[in-house]
Each structure stands twice: as C-alpha cells, then as structure tokens.
C-alpha atoms as a PDB file:
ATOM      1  CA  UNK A   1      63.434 -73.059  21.808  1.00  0.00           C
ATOM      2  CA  UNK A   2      61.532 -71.803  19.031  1.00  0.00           C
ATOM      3  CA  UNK A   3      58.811 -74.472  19.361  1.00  0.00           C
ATOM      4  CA  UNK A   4      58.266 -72.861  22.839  1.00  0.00           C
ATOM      5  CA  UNK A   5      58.252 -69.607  21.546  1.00  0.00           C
ATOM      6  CA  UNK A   6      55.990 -70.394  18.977  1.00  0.00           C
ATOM      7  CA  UNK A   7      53.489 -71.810  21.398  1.00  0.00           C
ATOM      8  CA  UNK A   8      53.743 -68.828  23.608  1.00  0.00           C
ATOM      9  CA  UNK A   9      52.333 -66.900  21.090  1.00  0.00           C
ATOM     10  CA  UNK A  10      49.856 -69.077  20.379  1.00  0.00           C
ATOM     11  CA  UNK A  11      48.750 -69.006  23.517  1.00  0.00           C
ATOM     12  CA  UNK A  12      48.201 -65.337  23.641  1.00  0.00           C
ATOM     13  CA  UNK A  13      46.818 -64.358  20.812  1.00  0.00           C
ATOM     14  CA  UNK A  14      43.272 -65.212  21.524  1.00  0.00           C
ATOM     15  CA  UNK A  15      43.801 -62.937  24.811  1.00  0.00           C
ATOM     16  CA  UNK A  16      45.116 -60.195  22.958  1.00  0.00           C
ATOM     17  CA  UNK A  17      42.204 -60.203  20.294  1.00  0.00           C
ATOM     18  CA  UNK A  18      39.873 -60.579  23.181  1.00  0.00           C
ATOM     19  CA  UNK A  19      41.474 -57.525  24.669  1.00  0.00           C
ATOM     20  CA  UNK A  20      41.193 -55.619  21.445  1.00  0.00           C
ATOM     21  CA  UNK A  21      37.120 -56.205  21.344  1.00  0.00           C
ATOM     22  CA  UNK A  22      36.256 -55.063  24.457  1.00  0.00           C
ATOM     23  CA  UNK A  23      38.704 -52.257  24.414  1.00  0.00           C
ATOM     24  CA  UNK A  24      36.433 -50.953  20.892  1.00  0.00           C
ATOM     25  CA  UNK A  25      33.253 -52.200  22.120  1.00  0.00           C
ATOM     26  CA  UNK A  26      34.054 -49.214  25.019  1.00  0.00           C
ATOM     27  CA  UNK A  27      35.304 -46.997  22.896  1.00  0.00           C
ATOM     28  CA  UNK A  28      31.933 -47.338  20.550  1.00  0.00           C
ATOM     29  CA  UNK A  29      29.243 -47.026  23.611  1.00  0.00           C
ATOM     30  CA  UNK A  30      28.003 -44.117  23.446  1.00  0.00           C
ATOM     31  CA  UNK A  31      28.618 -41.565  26.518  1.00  0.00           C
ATOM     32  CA  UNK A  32      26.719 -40.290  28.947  1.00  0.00           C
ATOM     33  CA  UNK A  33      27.107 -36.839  29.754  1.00  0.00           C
ATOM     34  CA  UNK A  34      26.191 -35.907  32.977  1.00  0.00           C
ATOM     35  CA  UNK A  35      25.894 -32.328  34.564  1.00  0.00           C
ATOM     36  CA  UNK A  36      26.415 -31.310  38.047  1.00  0.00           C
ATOM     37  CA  UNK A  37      23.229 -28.932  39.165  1.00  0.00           C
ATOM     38  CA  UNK A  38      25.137 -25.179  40.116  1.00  0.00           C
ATOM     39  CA  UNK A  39      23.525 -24.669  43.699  1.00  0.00           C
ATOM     40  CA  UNK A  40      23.781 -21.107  44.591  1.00  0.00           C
ATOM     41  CA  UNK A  41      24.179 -20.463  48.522  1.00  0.00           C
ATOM     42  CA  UNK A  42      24.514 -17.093  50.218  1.00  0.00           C
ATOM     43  CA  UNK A  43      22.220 -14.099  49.454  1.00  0.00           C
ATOM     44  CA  UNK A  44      21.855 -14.979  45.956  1.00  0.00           C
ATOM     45  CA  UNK A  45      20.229 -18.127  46.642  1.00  0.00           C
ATOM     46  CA  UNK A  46      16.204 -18.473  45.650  1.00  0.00           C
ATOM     47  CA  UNK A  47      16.242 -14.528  44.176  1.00  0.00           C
ATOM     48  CA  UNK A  48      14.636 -13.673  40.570  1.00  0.00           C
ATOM     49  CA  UNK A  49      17.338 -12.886  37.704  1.00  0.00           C
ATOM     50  CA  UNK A  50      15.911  -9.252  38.082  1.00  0.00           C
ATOM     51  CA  UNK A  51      14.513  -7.335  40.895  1.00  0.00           C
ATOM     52  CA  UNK A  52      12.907  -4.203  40.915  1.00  0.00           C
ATOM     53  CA  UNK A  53      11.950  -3.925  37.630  1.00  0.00           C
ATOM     54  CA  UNK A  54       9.870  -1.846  36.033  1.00  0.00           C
ATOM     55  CA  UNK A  55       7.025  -2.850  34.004  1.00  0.00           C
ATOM     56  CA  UNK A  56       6.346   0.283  31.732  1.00  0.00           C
ATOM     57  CA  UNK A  57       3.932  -0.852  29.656  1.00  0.00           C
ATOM     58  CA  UNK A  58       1.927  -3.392  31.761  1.00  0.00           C
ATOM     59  CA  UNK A  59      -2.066  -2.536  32.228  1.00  0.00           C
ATOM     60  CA  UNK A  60      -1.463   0.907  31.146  1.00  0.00           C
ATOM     61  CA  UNK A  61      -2.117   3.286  28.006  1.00  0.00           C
ATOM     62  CA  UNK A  62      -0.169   4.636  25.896  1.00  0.00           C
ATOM     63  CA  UNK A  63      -0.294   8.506  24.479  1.00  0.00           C
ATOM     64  CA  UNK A  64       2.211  10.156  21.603  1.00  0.00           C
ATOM     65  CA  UNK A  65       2.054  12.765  19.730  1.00  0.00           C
ATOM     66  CA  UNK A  66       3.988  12.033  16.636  1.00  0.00           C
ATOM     67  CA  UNK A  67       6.056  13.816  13.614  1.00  0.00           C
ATOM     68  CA  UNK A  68       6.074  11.722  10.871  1.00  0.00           C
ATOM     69  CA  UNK A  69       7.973  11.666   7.585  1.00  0.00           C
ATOM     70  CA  UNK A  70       8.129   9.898   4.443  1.00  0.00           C
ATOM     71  CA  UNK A  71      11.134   8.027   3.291  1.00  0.00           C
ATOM     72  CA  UNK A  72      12.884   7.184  -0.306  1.00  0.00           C
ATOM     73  CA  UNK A  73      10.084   9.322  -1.907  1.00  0.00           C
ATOM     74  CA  UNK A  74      10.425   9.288  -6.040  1.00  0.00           C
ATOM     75  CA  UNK A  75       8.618  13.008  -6.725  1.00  0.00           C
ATOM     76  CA  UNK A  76       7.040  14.028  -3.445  1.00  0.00           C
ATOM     77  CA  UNK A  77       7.740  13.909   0.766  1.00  0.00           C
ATOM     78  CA  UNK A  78       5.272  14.290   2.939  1.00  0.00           C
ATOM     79  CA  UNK A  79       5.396  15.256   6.430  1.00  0.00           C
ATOM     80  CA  UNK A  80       2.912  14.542   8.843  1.00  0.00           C
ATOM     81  CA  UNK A  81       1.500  15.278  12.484  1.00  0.00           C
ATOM     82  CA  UNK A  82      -0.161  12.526  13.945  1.00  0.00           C
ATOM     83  CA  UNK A  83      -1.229  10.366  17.536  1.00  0.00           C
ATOM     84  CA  UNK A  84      -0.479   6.828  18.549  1.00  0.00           C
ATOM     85  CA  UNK A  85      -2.046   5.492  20.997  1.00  0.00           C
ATOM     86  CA  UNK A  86      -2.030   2.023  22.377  1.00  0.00           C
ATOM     87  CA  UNK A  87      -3.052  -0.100  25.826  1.00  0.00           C
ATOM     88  CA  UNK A  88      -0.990  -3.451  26.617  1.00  0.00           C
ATOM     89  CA  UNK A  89      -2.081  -5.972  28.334  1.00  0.00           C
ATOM     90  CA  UNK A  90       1.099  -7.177  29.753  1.00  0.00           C
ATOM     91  CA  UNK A  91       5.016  -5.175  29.655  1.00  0.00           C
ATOM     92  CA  UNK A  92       4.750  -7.371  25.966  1.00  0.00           C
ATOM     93  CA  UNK A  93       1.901  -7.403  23.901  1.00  0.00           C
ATOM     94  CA  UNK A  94      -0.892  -4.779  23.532  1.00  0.00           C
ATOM     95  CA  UNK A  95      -3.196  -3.125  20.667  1.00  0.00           C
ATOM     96  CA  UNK A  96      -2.581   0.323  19.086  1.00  0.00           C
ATOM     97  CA  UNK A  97      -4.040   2.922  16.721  1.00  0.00           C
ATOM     98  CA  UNK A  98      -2.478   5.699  14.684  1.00  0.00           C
ATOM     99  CA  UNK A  99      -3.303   8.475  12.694  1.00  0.00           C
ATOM    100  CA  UNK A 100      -1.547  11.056  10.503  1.00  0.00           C
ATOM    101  CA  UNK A 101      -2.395  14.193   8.643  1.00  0.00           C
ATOM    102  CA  UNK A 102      -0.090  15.638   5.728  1.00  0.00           C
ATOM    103  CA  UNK A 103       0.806  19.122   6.844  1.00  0.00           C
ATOM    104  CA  UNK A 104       3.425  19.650   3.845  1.00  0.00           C
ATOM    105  CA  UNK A 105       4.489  17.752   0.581  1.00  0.00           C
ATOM    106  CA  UNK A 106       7.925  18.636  -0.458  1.00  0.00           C
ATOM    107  CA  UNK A 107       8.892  18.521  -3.566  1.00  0.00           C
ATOM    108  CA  UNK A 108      11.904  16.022  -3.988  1.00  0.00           C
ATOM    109  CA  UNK A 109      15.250  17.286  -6.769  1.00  0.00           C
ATOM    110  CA  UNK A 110      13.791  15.239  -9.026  1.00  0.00           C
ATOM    111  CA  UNK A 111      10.666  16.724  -9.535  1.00  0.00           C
ATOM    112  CA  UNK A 112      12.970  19.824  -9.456  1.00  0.00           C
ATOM    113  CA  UNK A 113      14.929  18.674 -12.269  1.00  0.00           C
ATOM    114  CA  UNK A 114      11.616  18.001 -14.275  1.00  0.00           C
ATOM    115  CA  UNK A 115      10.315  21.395 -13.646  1.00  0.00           C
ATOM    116  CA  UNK A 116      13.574  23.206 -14.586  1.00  0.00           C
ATOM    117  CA  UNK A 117      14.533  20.756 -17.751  1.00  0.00           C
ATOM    118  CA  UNK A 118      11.956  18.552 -18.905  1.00  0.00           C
ATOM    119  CA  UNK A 119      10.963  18.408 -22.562  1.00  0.00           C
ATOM    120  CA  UNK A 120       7.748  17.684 -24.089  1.00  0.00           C
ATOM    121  CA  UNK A 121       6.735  16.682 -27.022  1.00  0.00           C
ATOM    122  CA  UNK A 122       3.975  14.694 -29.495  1.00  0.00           C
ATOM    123  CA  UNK A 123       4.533  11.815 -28.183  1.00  0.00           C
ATOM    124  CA  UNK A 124       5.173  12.432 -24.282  1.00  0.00           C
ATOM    125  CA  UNK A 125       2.225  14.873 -24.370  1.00  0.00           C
ATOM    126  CA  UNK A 126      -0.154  13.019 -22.405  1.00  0.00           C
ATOM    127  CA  UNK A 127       2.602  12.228 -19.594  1.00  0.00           C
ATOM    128  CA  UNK A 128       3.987  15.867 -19.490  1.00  0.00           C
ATOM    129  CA  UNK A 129       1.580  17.799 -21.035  1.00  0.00           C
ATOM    130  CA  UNK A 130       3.311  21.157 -19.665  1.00  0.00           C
ATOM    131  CA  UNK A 131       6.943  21.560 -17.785  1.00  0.00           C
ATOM    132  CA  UNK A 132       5.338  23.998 -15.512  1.00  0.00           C
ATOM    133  CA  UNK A 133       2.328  22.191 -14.052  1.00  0.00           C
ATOM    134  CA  UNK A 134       4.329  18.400 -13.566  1.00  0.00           C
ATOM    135  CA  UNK A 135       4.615  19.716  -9.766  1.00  0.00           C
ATOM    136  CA  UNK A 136       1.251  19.997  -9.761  1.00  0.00           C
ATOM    137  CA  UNK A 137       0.166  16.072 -11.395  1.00  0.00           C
ATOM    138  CA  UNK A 138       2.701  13.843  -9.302  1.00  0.00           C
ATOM    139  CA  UNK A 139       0.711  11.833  -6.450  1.00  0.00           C
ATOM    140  CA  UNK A 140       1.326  12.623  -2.548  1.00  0.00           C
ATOM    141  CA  UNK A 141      -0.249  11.328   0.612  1.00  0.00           C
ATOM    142  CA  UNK A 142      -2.999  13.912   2.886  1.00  0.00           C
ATOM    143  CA  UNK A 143      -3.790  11.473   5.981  1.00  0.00           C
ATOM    144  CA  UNK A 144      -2.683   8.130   6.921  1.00  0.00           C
ATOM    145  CA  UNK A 145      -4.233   5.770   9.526  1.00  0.00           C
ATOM    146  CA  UNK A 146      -3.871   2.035  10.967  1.00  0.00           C
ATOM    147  CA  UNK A 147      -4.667  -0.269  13.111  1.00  0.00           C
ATOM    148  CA  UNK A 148      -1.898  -2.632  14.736  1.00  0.00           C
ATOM    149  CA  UNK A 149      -0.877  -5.286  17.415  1.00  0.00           C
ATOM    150  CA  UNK A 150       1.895  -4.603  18.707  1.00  0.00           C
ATOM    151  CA  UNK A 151       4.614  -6.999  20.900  1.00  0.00           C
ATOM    152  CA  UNK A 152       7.745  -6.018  22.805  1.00  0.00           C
ATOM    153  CA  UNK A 153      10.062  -8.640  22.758  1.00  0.00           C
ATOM    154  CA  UNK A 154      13.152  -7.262  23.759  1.00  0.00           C
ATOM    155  CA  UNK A 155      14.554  -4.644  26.784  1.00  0.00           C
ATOM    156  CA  UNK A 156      17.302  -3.379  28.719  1.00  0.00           C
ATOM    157  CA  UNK A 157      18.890  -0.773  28.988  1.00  0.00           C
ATOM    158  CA  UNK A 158      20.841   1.569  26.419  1.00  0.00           C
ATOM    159  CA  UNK A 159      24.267   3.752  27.395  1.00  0.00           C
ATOM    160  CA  UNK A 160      24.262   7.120  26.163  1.00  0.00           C
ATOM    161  CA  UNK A 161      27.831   8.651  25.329  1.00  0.00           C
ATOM    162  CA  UNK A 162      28.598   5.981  28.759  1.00  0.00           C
ATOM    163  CA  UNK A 163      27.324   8.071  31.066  1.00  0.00           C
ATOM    164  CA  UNK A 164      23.513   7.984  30.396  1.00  0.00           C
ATOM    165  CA  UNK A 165      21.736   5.023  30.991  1.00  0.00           C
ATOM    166  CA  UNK A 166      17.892   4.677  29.759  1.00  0.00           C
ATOM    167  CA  UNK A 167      15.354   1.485  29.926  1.00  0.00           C
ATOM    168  CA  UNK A 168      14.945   0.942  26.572  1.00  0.00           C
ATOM    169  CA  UNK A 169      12.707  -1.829  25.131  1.00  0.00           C
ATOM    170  CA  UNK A 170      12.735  -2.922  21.553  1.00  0.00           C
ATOM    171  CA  UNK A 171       8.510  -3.386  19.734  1.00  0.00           C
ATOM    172  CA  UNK A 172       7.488  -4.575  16.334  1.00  0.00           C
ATOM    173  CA  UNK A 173       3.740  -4.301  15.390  1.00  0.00           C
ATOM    174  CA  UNK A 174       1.715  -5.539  12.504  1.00  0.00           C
ATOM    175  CA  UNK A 175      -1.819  -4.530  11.246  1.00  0.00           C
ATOM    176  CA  UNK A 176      -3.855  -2.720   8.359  1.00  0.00           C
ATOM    177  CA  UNK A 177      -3.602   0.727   6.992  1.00  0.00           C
ATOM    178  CA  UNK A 178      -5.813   2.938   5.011  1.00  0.00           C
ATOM    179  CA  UNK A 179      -4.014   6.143   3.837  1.00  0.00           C
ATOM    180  CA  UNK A 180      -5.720   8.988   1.907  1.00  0.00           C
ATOM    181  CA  UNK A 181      -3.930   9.689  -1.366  1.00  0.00           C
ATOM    182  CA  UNK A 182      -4.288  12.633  -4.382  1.00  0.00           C
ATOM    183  CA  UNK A 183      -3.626  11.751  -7.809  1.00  0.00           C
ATOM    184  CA  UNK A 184      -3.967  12.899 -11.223  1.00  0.00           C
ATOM    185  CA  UNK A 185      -7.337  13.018 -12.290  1.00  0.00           C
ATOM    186  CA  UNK A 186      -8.230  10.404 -15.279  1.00  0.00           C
ATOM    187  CA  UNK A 187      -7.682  11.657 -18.650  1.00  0.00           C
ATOM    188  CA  UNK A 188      -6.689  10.499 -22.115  1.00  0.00           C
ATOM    189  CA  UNK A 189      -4.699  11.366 -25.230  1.00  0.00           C
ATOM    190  CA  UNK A 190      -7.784  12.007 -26.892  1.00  0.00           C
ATOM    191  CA  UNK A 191      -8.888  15.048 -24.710  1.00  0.00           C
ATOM    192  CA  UNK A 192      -5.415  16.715 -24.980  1.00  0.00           C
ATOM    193  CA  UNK A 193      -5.262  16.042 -28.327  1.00  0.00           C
ATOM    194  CA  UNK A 194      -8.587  18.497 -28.192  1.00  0.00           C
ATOM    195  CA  UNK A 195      -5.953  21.493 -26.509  1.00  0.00           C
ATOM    196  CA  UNK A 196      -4.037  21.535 -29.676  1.00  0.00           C
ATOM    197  CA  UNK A 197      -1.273  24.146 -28.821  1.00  0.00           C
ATOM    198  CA  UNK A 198      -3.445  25.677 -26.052  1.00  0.00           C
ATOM    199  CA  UNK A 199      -1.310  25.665 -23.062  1.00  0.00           C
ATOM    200  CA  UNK A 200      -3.689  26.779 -20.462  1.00  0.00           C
ATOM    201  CA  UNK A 201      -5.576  24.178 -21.909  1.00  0.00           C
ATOM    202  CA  UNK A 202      -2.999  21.217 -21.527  1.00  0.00           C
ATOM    203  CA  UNK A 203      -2.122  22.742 -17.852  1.00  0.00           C
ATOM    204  CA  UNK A 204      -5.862  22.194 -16.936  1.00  0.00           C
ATOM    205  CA  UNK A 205      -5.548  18.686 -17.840  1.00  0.00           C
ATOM    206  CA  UNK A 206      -2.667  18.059 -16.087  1.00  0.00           C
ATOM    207  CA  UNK A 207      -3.325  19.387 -12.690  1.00  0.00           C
ATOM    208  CA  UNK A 208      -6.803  18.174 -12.457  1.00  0.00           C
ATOM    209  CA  UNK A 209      -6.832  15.892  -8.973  1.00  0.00           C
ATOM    210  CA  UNK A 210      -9.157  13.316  -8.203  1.00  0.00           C
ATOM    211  CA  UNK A 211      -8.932  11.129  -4.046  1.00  0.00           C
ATOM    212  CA  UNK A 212      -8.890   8.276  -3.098  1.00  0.00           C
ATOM    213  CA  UNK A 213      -8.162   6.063  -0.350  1.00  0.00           C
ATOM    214  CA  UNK A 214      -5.527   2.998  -0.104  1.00  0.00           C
ATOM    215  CA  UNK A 215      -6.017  -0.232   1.895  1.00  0.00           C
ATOM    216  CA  UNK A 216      -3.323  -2.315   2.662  1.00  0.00           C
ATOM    217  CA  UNK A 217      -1.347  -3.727   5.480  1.00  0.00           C
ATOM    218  CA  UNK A 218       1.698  -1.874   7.661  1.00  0.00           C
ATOM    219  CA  UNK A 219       4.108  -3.090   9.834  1.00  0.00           C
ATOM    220  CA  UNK A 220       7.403  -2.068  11.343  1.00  0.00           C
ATOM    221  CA  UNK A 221       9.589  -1.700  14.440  1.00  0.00           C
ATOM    222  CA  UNK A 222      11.045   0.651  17.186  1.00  0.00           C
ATOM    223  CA  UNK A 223      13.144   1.567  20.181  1.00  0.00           C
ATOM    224  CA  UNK A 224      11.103   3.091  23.180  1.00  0.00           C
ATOM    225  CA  UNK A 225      13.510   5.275  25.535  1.00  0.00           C
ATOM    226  CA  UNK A 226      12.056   5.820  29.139  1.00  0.00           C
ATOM    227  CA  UNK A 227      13.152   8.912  30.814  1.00  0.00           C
ATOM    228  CA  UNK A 228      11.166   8.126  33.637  1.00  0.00           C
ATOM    229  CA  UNK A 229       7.910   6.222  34.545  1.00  0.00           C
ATOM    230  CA  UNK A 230       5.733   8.863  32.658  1.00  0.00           C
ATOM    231  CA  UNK A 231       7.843  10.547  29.720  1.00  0.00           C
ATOM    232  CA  UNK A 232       9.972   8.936  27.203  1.00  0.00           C
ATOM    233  CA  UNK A 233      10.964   8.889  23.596  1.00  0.00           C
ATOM    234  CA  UNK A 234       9.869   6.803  20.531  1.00  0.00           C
ATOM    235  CA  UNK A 235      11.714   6.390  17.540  1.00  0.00           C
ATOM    236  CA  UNK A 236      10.356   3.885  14.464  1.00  0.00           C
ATOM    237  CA  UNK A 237       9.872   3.072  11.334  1.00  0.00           C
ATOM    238  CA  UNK A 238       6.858   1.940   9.185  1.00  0.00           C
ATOM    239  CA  UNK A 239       6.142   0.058   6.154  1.00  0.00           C
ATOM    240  CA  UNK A 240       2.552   1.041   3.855  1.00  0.00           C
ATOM    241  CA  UNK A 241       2.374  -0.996   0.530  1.00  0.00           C
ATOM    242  CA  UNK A 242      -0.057  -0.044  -1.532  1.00  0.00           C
ATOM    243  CA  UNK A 243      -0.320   0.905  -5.655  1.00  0.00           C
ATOM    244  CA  UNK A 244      -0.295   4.377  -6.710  1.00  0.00           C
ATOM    245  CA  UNK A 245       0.934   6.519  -9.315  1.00  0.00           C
ATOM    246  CA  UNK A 246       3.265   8.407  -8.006  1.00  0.00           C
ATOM    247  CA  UNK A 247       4.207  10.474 -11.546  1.00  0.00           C
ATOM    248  CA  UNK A 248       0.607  11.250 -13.222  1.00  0.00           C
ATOM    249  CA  UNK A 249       2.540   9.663 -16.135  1.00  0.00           C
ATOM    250  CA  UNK A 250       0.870   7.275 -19.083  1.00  0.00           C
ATOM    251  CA  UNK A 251       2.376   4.082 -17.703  1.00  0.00           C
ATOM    252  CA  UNK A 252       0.632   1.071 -18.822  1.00  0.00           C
ATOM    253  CA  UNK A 253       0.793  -0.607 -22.532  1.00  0.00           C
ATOM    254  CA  UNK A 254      -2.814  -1.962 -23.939  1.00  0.00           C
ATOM    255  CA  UNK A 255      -3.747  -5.711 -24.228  1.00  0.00           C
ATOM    256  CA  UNK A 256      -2.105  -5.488 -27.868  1.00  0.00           C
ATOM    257  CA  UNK A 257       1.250  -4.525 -26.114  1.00  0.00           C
ATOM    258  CA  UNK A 258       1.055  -1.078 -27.636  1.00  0.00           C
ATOM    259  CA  UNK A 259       2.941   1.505 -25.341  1.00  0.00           C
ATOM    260  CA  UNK A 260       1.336   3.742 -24.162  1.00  0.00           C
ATOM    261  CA  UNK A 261      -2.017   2.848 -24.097  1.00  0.00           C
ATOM    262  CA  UNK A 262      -2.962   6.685 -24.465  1.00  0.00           C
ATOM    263  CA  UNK A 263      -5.060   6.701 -20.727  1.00  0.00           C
ATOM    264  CA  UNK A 264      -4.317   7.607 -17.398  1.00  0.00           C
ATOM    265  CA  UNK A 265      -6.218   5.832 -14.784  1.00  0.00           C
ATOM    266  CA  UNK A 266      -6.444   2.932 -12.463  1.00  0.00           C
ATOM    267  CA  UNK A 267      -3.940   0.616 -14.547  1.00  0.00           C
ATOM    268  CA  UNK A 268      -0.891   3.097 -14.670  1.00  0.00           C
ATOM    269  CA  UNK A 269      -0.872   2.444 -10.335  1.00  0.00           C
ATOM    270  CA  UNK A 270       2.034   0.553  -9.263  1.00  0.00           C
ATOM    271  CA  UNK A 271       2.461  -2.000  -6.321  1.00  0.00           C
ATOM    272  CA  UNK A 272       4.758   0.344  -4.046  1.00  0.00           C
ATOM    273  CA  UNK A 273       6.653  -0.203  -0.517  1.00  0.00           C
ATOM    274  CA  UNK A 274       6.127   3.315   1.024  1.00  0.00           C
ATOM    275  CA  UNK A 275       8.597   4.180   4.031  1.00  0.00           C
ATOM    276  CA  UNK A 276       7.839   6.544   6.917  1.00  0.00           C
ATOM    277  CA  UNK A 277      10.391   7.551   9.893  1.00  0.00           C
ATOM    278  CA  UNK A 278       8.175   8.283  13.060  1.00  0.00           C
ATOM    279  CA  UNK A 279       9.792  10.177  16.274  1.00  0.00           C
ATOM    280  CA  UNK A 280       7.102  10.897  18.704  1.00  0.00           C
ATOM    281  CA  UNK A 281       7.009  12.145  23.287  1.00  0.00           C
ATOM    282  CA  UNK A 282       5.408   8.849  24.846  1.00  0.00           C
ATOM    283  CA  UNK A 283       3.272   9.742  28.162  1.00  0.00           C
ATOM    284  CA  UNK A 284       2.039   6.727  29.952  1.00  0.00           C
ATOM    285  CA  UNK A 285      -1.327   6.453  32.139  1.00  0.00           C
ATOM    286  CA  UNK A 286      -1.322   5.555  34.849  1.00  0.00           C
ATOM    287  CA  UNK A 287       1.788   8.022  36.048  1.00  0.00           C
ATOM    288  CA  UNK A 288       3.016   5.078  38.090  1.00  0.00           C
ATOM    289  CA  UNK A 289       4.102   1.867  36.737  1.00  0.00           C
ATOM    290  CA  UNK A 290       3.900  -1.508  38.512  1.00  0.00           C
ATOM    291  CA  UNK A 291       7.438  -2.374  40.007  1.00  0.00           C
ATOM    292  CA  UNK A 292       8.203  -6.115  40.418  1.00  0.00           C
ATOM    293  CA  UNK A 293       9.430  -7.514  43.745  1.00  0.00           C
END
C-alpha cells in the first residue's frame, strides 16, 4: 500500500510543478489595459465643451486707466496715475504698453522715525548730515514705463458673495521697464567736512537731487473681471528690479575694505525687487466681442 502511494505521488508531481509554471508565467505577463470609448448619444452628442462663449480679448484693444501704488517701500511710497494699453491677437496672447507718473511720494514711519529721532554725529555725518533734511535725501520714483507680452492662460468665472457671477480670466506678462528715479546728488565727506558746524550748509548737501533713469525687466500677474463686453475691472501686481539707493546713505566700503568709503554715488545703489499693486477700469474696442458658436 505504501509502494502505491508512493508512486502516486510520483506520478503527480511533475503535473503539479508544471501547473505551478504556467500559473506564474500568467501571473508575470504583463496586462493589458484596455478602455471602453464613452459614446455620448442624445443632444449632447458632437457639441463643443463650451458654447456661447465669449472671447473678450480676441482681435481687440485694450484701454485702462490705472492707479498705481508702490509696495514694501523702505523710506518712500509712491503713488501713481498711469494707462495700459494692449491689443491681443487671440482671447490668449497679445502685446501691451504702460506708463506711470508719480503724483505723490509718501513718506513711510520709518523715515518718520528718522526725522523725529535720528542722531548725527562725526562719523555718520556724511549719511545724515542733518535730522531735518533726511526726508528730503531718500530716493523715490517720478514716472515708470514698460513694455510687455502678455498671455492669458486661465478663465472662468468667479462667484461674488454667491450671488454674483463675473467672467474672470487669469494673465501674466513679461517685458522691460525703464522707470525715472531721484536720488541724492553725489557728494563726499570731504565737501561736508568744508560745512564745519554750518547747518544750512550740511542741509544743502544733503538735499541736493540729481535723475536718472533705470532699465531693467518687469513682470507680474492679474485677475481681469468683465462686467460686460465693454467695462470691467483689473487688479495686478508688478515686479521692477533695478539698483538704487533708496536712503542717500554712505553705503559702500573701499577696495581696502574700509567702511565707509567717505562717497556717495553710483556704488552705494543696491540690486532691489520693487513691488507695485495696480487696480485700473478696462474698456475694450471693439464694444462687441466675438461670441463662439
């Protein structure tokens, strides 16, 4: 009896290890997935994802008058009234110019703090010759303008307090700006060394201005709000690096390593990220924009 049984399982253990292979040989195959095409029937069928849309921005131009102010400002804000105007091609990508003139500079609670309870003395003298007149030597902007292309990649629409509903359409743009700028005039410790205790003298020196104008690129981003096919509302911000010196202060060491270097000029500028919030009225020509089917 167990002779028989032992050749009954001699018997079938080359089928069972034959069984085992092919069993992981089809577990190992790789699958193939395989997807079942969604045909829609009824109205739907053959219809666009959207239908009667409107294409604000296609083949037309683009008017705003702007209000523009500066953001994160160290001594000085300036606040600005300025145009944009752009023409796209398509509803995504067009071309754009802006420009900006300074019609305040406020005085940030720092420079307030500096008026009110700065010290000077022998060796600051150069920096802050005067408490008085430091309002007067810190840098600020007068125009800004720039060049951009500008693309529209995203819109939809946007739910006011859920009752309002407004085609909105997100941009970015990116280009070059030049932006008028006043600064402290060029001096050195040398010529207010020549004031001596003189303080109309040392006052003088301080609030001397000199302009200029800075090159560099901009970019940014925005939300357009369409009230209707003619009228809506822009809201954006905008980057401007450039180097300036914002304070009027001594700032830079000489090639010894001495600091300061006892000037004021070109080499105390520094390398700056300059933010401005833009809200502007968008009118679009023509009055009537194309409509898809």
């Amino acid at each position: 009896m167990k002779a028989m049984t032992t050749n009954k399982l001699r018997t079938l253990a080359p089928i069972a290890l034959v069984a085992v292979a092919l069993l992981g040989a089809d577990l190992m195959a790789p699958s193939k997935a395989a997807a079942q095409e969604v045909q829609i029937t009824g109205p739907l069928a053959g219809q666009p994802a959207v239908r009667r849309m409107r294409l604000y921005r296609d083949m037309r131009i683009m008017l705003e008058p702007q209000f523009t102010f500066t953001l994160q400002d160290e001594y000085s804000r300036s606040l600005f009234a300025g145009l944009h105007a752009g023409f796209y091609f398509t509803d995504w990508i067009g071309i754009g110019v802006w420009g900006a003139y300074a019609v305040a500079n406020l005085d940030t609670n720092l420079t307030d703090e500096v008026v009110g309870k700065g010290v000077t003395d022998e060796r600051s003298r150069l920096s802050f010759p005067t408490q008085q007149g430091f309002d007067n030597q810190i840098a600020t902007m007068t125009w800004a303008a720039a060049a951009q292309i500008e693309f529209i990649p995203l819109r939809g629409k946007l739910a006011i307090f859920e009752k309002l509903f407004v085609d909105t359409d997100f941009f970015i743009f990116v280009g070059a700006g030049v932006v008028g700028i006043e600064e402290r005039a060029d001096t050195t410790a040398a010529e207010m060394a020549t004031c001596g205790t003189d303080f109309d003298c040392r006052f003088n020196l301080q609030t001397q201005r000199s302009s200029r104008v800075a090159v560099g690129p901009t970019f940014g981003a925005g939300l357009n709000l369409y009230f209707n096919g003619i009228v809506g509302l822009s809201l954006s911000w905008r980057g401007l690096p450039f180097a300036w010196n914002t304070s009027g202060f001594d700032n830079s060491g000489d090639p010894r390593g001495d600091f300061p270097d006892g000037n004021i000029n070109s080499d105390d500028r520094f390398f700056k990220l300059n933010h401005m919030f833009n809200v502007g009225v968008t009118i679009y020509l023509p009055t009537d924009p194309a409509v898809t089917d």
